[in-house]
Protein backbone atom coordinates (compact mmCIF):
# COMPACT_ATOMS: atom_id res chain seq x y z
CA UNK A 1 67.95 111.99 23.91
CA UNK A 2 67.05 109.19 26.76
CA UNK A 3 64.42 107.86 23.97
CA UNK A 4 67.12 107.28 21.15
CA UNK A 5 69.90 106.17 23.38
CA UNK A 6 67.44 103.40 25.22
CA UNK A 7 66.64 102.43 21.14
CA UNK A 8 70.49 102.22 20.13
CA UNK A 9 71.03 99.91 23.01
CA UNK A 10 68.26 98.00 22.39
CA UNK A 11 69.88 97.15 18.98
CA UNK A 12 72.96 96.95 19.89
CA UNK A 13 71.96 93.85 22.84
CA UNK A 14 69.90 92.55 19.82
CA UNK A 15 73.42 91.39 17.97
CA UNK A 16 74.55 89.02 21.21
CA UNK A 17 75.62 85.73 19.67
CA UNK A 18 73.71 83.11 22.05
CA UNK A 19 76.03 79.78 21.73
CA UNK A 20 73.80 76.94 22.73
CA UNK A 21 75.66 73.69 23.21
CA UNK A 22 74.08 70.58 21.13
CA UNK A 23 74.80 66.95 22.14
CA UNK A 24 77.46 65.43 19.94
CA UNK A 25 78.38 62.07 19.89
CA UNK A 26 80.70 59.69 17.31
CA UNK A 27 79.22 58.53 14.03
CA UNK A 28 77.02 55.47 14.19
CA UNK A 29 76.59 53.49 11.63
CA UNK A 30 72.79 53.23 9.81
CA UNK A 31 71.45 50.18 8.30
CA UNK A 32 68.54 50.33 5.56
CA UNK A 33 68.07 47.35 5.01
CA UNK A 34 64.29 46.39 4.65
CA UNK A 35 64.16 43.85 1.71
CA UNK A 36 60.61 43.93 -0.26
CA UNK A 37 59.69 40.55 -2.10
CA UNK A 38 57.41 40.27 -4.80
CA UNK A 39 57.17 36.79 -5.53
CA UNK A 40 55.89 36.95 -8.90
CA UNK A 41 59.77 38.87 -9.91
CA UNK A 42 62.93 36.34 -9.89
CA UNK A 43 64.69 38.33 -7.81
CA UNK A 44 65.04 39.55 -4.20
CA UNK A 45 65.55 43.33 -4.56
CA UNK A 46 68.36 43.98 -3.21
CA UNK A 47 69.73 47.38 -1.76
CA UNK A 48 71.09 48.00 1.17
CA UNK A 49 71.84 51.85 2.23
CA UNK A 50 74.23 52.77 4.61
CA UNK A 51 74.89 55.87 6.66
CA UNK A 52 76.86 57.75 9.67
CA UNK A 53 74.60 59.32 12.18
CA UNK A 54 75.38 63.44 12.33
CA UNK A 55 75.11 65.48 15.15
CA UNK A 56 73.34 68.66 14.74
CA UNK A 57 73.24 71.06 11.98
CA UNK A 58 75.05 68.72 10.21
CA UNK A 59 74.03 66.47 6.99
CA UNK A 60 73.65 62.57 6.98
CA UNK A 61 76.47 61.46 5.19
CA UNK A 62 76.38 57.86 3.08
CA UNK A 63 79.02 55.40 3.73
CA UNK A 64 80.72 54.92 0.72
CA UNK A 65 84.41 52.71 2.31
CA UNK A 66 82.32 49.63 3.60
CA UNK A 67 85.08 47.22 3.21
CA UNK A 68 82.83 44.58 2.97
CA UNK A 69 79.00 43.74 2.46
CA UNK A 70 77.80 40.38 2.10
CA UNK A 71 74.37 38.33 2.47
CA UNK A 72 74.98 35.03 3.61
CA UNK A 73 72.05 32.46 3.91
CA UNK A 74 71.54 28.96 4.77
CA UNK A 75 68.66 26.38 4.45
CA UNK A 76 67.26 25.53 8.16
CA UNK A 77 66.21 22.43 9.46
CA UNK A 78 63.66 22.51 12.43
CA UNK A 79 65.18 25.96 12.99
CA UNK A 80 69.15 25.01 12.76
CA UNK A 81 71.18 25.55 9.70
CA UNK A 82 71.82 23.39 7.77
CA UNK A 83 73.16 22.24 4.36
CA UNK A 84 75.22 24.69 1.53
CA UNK A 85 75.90 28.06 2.64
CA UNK A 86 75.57 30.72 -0.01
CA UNK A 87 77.05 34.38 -0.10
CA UNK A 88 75.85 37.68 -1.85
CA UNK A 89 78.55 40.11 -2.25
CA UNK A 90 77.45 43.71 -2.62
CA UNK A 91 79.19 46.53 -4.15
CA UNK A 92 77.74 50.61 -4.48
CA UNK A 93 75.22 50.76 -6.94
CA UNK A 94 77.39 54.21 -7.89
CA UNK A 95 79.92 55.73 -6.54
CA UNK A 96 79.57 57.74 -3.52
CA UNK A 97 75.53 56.34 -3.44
CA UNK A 98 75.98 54.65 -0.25
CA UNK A 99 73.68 52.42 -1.81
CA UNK A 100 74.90 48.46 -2.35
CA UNK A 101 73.64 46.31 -4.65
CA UNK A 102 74.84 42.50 -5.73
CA UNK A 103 78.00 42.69 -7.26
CA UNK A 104 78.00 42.57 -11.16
CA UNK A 105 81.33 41.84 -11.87
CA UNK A 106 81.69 38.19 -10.27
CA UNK A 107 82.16 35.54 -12.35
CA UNK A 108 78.96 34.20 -10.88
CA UNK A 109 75.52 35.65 -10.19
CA UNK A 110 75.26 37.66 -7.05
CA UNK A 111 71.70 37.96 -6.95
CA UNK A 112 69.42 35.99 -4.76
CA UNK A 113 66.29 34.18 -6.33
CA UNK A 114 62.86 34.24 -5.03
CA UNK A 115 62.42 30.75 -5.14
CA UNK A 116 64.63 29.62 -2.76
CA UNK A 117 61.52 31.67 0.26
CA UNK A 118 59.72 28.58 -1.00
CA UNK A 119 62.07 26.57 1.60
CA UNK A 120 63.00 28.08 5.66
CA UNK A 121 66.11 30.33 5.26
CA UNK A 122 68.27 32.42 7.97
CA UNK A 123 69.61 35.48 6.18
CA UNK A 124 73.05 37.16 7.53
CA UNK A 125 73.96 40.44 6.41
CA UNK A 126 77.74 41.42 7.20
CA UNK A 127 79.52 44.68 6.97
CA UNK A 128 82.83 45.44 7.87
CA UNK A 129 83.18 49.30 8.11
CA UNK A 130 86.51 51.18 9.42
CA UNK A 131 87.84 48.46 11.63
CA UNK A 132 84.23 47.49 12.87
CA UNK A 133 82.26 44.44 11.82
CA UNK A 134 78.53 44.58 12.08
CA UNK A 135 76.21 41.68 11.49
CA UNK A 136 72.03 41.29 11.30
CA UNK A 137 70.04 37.99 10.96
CA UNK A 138 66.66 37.77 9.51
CA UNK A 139 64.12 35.12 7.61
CA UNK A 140 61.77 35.70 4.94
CA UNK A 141 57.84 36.57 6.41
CA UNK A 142 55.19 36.52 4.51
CA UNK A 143 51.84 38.81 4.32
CA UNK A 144 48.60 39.09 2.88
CA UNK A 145 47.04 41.26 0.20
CA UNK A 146 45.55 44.03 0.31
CA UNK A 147 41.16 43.40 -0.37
CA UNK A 148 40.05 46.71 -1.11
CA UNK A 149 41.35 50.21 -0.87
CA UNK A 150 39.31 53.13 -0.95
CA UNK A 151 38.66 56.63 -0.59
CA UNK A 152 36.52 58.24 2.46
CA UNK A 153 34.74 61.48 2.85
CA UNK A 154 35.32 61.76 6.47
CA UNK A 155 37.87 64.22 8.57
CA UNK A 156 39.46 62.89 11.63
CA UNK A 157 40.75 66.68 13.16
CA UNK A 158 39.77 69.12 10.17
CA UNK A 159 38.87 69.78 6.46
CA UNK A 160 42.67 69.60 5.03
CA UNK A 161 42.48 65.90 5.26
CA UNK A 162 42.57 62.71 3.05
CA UNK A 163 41.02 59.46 4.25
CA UNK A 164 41.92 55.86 2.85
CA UNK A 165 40.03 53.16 3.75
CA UNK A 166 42.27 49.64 4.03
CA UNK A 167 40.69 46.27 4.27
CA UNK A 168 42.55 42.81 4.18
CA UNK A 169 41.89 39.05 5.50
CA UNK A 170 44.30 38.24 8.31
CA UNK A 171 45.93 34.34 7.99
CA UNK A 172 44.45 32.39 10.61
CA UNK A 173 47.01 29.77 10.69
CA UNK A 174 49.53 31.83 12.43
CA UNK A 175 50.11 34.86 14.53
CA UNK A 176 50.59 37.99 12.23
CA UNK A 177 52.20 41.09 12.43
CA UNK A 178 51.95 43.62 9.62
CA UNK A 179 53.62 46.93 8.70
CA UNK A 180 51.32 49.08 6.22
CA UNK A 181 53.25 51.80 4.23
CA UNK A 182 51.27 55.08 3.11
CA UNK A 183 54.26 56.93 1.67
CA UNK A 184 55.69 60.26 2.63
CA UNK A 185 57.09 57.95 5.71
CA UNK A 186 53.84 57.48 6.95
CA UNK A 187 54.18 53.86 8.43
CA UNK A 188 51.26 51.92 10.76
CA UNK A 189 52.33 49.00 12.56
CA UNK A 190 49.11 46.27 13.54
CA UNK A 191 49.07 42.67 15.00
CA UNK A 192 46.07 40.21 14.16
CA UNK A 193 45.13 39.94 18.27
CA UNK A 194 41.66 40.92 18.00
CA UNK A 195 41.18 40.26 13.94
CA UNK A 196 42.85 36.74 13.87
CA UNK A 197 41.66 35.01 11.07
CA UNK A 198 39.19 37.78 10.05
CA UNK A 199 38.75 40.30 7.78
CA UNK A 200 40.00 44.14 8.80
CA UNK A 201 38.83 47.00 7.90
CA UNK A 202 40.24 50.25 9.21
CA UNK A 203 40.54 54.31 8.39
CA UNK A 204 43.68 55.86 8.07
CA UNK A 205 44.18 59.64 7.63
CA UNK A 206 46.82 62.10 5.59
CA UNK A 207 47.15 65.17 7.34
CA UNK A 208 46.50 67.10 3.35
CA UNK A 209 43.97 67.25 0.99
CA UNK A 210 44.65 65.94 -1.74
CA UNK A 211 44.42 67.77 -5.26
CA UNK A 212 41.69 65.27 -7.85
CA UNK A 213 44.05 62.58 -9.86
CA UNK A 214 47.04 62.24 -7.12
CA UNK A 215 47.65 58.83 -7.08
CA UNK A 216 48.49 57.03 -3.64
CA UNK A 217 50.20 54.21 -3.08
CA UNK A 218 49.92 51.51 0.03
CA UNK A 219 51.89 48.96 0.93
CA UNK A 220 51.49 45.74 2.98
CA UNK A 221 54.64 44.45 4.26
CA UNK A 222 54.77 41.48 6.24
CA UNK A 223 56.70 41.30 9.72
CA UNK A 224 57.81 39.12 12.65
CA UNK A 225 57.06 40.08 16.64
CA UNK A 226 60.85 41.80 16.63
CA UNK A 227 60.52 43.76 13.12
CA UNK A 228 56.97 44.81 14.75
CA UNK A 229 58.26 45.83 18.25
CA UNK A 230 60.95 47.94 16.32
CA UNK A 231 58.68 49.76 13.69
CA UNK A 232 56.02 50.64 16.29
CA UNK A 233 58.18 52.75 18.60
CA UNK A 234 59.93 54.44 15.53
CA UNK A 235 56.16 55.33 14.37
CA UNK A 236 55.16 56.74 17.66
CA UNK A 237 58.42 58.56 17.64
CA UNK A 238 59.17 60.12 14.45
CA UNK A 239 55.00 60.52 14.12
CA UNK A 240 55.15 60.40 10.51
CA UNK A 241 57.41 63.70 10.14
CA UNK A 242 60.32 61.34 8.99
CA UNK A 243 61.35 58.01 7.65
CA UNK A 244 61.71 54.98 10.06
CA UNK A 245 65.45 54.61 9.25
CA UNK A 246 66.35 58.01 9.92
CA UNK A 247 68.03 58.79 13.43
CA UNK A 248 64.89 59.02 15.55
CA UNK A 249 64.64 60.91 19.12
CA UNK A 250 66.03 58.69 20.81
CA UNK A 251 68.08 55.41 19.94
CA UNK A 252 65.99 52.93 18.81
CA UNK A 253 67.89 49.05 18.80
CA UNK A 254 67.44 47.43 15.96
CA UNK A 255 68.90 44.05 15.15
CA UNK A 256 72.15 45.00 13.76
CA UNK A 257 75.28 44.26 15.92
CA UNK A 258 78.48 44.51 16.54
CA UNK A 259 80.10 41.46 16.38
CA UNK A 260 83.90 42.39 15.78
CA UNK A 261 84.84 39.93 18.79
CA UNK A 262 82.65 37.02 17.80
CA UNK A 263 83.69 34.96 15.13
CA UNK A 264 80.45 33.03 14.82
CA UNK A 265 78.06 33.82 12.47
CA UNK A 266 74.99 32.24 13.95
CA UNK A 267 75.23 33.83 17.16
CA UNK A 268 75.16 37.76 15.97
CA UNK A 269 73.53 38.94 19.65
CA UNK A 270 76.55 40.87 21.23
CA UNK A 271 75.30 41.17 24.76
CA UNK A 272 79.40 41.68 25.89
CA UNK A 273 79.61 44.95 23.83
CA UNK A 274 75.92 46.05 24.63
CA UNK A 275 76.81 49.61 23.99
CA UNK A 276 78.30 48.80 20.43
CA UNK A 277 76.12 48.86 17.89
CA UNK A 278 75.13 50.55 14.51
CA UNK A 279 70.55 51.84 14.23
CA UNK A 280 68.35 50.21 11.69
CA UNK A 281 66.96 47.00 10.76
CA UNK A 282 67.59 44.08 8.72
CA UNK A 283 64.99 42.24 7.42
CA UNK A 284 63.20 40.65 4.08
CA UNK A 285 59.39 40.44 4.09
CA UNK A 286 56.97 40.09 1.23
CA UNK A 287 55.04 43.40 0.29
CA UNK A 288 51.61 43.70 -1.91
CA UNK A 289 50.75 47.15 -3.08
CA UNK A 290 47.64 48.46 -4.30
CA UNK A 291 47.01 52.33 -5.84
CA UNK A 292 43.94 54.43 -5.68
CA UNK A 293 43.50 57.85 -7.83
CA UNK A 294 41.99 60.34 -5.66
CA UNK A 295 38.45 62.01 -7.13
């Protein structure tokens, strides 16, 4: 009898609830706004996703009220704007997407050429969002194509790998910064210190084997020193398990802001609210791809 009634009330502590308290904290607002060019297409594409933070257990949720989202850009002179001011107004691609896209229904067109990266822009996005107004500034960077892109027979930690071989020719005329895409938010962030004006060859890994005929795409996305900082601590955060936008470990600053006190537009820095302001990045860059069908 000792033996069954030690087993009931073994079962019975097994059905304790354990409450373990999570950190909660109010929605923040998430900005996805990294901008690929491809110069050869007319257009800039376009989409900028927003989201609310959520604590745990719970989903991410899109914003779908943004009052307002707008693009505004300006031609610089020796760094100061200058010139015609131009505006993008955005609207949700559809309903409840979260998603916004250059508005449609204007009278005029919404969309924002290429051609004008030939010239020095500043880019402002601005969203006004329950009360709040948020604000980013960015200008166009260029990059470099991607030379050759291959497939490797060597294993970095075991057999159930996949290794891609990346080469490219750094510009010497300037510092560089580059952000290299492997899909499944696998990002690597590089700078040209030790490769300026060279050409760079380096391995980089997937943590699967890949079945024969799975194509793989890569891109190479230009960046500036600030677009650089920010990616490489997301990548040694999230460590590839999840995109760069998505709410990493711990908050990451981006260069959104909250500017609902400042009524200038080319000063979007709000060091008097320092702990008021939305996660994720702003920014346009140009992007080459190149594919490779693994054997």
């Amino acid at each position: 009898m000792l033996v069954i009634w030690i087993g009931c009330f073994g079962l019975i502590a097994c059905e304790d609830v354990i409450e373990v308290d999570t950190p909660t904290e109010d929605p923040r607002l998430v900005v996805e706004g990294l901008l690929r060019v491809d110069t050869t297409q007319t257009y800039i594409p376009v989409e900028i996703r927003l989201t609310q933070t959520a604590n745990f257990f719970e989903e991410i949720r899109p914003v779908t009220d943004a009052d307002e989202v707008i693009i505004i850009y300006q031609e610089l002179a020796n760094g100061i704007p200058s010139g015609d001011t131009f505006r993008s107004s955005l609207t949700q691609l559809e309903p409840g997407s979260g998603i916004y896209v250059p508005d449609p229904s204007f009278d005029s067109d919404q969309r924002i050429p290429t051609s004008i990266l030939e010239d020095d822009y500043q880019f402002t996005l601005v969203i006004r969002w329950q009360g709040r107004r948020y604000a980013g500034q960015t200008q166009y960077v260029t990059a470099v194509p991607i030379d050759e892109l291959r497939q490797g027979d060597d294993t970095l930690f075991g057999e159930d790998e996949t290794q891609l071989i990346v080469s490219f020719t750094d510009d010497p005329d300037r510092d560089n910064f580059y952000i290299l895409d492997f899909g499944f938010g696998n990002y690597l962030a590089t700078e040209d210190t030790f490769y300026k004006g060279q050409s760079f060859e380096f391995s980089y890994f997937y943590d699967e084997e890949f079945e024969s005929g799975t194509l793989l795409e890569v891109g190479l996305l230009g960046a500036d020193r600030t677009f650089f900082n920010y990616m490489d601590l997301l990548v040694e955060q999230t460590d590839g398990q999840q995109g760069p936008f998505q709410t990493p470990v711990t908050t990451v600053r981006g260069n959104m802001f909250d500017v609902t006190e400042l009524d200038n537009n080319d000063n979007v820095d709000n060091t008097a609210q320092a702990e008021l302001f939305p996660l994720g990045y702003f920014a346009i860059v140009q992007e080459f791809r190149a594919e490779i069908t693994i054997e």
